[in-house]
C-alpha atoms as a PDB file:
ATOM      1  CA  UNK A   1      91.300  52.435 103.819  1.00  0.00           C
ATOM      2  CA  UNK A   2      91.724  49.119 101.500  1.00  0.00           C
ATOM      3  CA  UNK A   3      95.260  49.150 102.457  1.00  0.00           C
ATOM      4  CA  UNK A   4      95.104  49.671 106.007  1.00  0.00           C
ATOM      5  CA  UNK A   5      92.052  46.400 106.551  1.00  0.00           C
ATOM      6  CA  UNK A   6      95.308  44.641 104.245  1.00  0.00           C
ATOM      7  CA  UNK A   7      97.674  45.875 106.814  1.00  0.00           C
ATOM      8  CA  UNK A   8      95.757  44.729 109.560  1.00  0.00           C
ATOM      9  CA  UNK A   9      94.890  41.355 108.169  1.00  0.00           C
ATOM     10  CA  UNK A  10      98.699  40.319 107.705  1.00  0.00           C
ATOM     11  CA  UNK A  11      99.637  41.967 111.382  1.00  0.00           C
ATOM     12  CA  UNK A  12      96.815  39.537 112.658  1.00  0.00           C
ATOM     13  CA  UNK A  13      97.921  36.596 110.837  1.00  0.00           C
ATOM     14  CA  UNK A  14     101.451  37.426 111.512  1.00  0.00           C
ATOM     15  CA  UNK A  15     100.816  37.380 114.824  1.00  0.00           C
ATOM     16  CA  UNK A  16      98.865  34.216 114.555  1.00  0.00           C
ATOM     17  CA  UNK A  17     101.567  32.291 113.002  1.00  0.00           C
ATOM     18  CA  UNK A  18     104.466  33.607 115.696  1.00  0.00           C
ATOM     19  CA  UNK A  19     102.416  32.222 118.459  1.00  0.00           C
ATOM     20  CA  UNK A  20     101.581  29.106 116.771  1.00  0.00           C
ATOM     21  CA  UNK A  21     105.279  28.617 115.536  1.00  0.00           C
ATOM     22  CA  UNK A  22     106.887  29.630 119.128  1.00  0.00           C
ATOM     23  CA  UNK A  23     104.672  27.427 120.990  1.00  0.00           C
ATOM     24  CA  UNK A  24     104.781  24.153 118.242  1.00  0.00           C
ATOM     25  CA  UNK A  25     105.505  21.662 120.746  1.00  0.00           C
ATOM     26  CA  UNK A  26     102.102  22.213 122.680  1.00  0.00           C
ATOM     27  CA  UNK A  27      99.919  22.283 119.779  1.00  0.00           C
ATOM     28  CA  UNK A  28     101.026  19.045 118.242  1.00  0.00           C
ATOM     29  CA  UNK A  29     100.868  17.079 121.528  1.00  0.00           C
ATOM     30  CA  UNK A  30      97.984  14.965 121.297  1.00  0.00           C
ATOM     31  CA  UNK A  31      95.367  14.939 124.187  1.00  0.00           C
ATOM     32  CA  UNK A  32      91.977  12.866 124.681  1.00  0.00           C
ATOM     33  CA  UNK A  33      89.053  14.275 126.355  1.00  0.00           C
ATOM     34  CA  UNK A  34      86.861  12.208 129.409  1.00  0.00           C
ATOM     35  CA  UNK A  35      83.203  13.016 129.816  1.00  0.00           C
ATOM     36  CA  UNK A  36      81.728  11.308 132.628  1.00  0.00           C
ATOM     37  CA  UNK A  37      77.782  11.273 133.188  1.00  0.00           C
ATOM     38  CA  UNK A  38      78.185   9.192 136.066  1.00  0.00           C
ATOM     39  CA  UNK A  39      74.539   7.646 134.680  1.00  0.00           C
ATOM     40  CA  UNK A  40      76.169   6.164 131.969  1.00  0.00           C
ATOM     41  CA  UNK A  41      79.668   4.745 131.690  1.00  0.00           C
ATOM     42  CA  UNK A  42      82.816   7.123 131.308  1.00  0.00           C
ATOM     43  CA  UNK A  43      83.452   8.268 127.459  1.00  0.00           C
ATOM     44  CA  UNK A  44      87.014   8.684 125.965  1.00  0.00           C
ATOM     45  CA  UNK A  45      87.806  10.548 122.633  1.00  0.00           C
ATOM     46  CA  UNK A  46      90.434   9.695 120.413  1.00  0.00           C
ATOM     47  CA  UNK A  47      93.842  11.580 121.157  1.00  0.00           C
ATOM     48  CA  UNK A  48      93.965  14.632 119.180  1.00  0.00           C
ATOM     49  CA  UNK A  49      95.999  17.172 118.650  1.00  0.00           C
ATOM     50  CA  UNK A  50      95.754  20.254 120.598  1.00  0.00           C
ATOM     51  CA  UNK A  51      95.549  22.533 117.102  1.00  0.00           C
ATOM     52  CA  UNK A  52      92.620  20.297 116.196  1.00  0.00           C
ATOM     53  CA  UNK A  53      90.847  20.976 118.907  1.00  0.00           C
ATOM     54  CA  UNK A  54      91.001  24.765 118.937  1.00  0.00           C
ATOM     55  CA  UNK A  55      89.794  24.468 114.956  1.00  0.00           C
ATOM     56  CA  UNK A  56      86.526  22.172 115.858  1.00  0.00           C
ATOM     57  CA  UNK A  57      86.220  25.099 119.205  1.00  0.00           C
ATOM     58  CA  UNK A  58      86.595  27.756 116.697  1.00  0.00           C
ATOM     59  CA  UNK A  59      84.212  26.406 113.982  1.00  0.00           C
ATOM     60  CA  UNK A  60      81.373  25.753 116.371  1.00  0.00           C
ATOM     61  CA  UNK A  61      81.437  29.215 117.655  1.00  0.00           C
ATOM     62  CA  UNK A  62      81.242  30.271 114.312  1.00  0.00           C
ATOM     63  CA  UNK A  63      78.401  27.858 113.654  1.00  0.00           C
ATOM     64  CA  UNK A  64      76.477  29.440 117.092  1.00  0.00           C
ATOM     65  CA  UNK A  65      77.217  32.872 115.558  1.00  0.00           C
ATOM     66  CA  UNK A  66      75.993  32.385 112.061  1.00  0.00           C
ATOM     67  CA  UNK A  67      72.513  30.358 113.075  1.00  0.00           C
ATOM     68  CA  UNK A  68      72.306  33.005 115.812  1.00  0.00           C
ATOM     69  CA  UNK A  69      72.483  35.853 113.579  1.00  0.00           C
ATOM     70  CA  UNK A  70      70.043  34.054 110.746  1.00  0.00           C
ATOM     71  CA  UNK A  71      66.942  34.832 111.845  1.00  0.00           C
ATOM     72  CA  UNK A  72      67.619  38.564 112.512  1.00  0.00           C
ATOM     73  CA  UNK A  73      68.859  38.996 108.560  1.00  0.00           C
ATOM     74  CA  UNK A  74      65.716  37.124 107.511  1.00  0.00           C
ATOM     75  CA  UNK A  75      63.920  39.849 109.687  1.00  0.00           C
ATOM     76  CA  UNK A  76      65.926  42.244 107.955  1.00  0.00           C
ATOM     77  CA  UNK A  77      65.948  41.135 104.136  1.00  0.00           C
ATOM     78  CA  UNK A  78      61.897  41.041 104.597  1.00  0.00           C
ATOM     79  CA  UNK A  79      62.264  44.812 105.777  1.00  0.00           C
ATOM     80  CA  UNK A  80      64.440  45.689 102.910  1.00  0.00           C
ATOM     81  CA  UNK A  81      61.880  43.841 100.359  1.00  0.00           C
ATOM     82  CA  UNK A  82      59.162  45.835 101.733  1.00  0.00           C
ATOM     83  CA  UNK A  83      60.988  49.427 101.603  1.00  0.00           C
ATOM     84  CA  UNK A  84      62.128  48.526  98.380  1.00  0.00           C
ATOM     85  CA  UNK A  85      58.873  48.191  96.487  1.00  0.00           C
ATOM     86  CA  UNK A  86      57.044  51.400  98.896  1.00  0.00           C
ATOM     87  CA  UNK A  87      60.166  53.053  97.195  1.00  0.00           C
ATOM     88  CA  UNK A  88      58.695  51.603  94.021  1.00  0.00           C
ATOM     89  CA  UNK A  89      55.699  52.918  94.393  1.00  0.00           C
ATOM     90  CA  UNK A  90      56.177  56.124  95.788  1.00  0.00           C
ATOM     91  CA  UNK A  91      58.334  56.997  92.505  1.00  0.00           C
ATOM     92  CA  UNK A  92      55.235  55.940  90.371  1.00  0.00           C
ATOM     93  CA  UNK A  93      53.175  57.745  91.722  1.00  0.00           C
ATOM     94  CA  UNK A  94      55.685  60.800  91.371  1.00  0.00           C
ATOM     95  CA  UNK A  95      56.379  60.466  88.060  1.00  0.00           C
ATOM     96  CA  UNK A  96      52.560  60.317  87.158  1.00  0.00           C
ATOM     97  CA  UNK A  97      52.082  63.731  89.439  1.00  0.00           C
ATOM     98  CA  UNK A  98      54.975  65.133  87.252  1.00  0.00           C
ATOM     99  CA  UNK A  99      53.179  63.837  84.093  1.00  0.00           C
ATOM    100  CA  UNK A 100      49.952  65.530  85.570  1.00  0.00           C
ATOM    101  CA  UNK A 101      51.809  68.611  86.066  1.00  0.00           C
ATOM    102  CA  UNK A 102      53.119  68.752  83.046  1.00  0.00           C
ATOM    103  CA  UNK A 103      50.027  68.126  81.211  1.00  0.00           C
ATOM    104  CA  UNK A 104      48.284  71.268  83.483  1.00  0.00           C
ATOM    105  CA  UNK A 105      51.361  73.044  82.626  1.00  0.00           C
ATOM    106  CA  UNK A 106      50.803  72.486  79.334  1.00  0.00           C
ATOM    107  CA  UNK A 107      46.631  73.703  79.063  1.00  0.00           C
ATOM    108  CA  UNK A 108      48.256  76.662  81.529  1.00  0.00           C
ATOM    109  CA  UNK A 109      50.493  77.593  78.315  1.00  0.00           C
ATOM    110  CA  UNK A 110      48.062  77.558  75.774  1.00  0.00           C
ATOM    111  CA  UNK A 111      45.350  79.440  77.515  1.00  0.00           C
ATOM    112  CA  UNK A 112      47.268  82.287  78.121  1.00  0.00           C
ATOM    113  CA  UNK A 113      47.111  85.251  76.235  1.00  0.00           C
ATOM    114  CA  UNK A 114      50.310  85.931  73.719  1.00  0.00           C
ATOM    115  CA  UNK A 115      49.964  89.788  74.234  1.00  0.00           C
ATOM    116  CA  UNK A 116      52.502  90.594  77.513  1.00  0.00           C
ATOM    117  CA  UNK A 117      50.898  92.414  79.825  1.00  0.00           C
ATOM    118  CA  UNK A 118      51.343  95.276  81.633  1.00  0.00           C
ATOM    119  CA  UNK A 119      51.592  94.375  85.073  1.00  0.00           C
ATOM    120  CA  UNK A 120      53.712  97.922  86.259  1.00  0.00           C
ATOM    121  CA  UNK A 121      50.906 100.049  85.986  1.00  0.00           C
ATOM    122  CA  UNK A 122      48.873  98.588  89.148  1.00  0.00           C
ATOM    123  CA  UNK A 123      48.102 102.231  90.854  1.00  0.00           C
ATOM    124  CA  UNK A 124      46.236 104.715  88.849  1.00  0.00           C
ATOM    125  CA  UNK A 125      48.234 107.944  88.197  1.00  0.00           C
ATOM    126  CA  UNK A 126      47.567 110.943  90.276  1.00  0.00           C
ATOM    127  CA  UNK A 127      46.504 112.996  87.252  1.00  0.00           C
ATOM    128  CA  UNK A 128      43.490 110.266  86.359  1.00  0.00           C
ATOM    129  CA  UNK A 129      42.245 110.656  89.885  1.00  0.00           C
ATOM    130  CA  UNK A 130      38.733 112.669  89.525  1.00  0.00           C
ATOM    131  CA  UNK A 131      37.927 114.893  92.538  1.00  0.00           C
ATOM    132  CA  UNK A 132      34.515 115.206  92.270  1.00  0.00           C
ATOM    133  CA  UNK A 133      33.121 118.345  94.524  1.00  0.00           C
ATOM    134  CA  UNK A 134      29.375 117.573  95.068  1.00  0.00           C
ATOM    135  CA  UNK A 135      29.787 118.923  98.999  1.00  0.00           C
END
């Protein structure tokens, strides 16, 4: 999968660089932008070049995007703190029921009696069944 994101990333930029290299002429011409308020007078900017002005396009959108996103990872690194130390507790408190358990397990062990016990004969034998005939 490693290789493949590599693969893509030089087809991309490959194909960035053939359309940048084909088309040279138009994005080293130099162009000025007008903004007219009509309320105040008519602004010129400086003659830039056209590559120039797709990079300052490019890095505002990418400005928008990150502030944009900000507040929704704060959100989401608060939520992570938060499950994080329930997490914390919730193993603490397991470990001391396993250390509880233990410890019953433990008393269980010793109170027990050493002798095994006979736990097939649960139903008396025919032959110790008394009949007793008082009818």
């Amino acid at each position: 999968m490693k290789k493949l994101k590599i693969l893509l990333w030089i087809i991309i930029i490959g194909f960035i660089a053939l359309v940048f290299f084909q088309n040279k002429d138009f994005f080293i011409a130099k162009q000025g932008l007008k903004l007219n308020l009509y309320f105040a007078g008519p602004y010129q900017s400086p003659e830039l070049p056209h590559v120039l002005w797709f990079l300052a396009t490019l890095s505002i959108g990418l400005l928008i995007s990150y502030f944009y996103g900000l507040a929704e990872r704060f959100k989401l690194k608060k939520i992570i703190k938060g499950l994080n130390a329930k997490i914390d507790t919730q193993m603490e408190m397991i470990s001391q029921i396993r250390s509880e358990l233990e410890s019953r397990a433990g008393i269980l062990r010793e109170e027990t009696p050493t002798a095994p016990v006979d736990t097939m004969k649960t139903a008396p034998e025919p032959r110790d069944v008394q009949i007793s005939s008082d009818e």
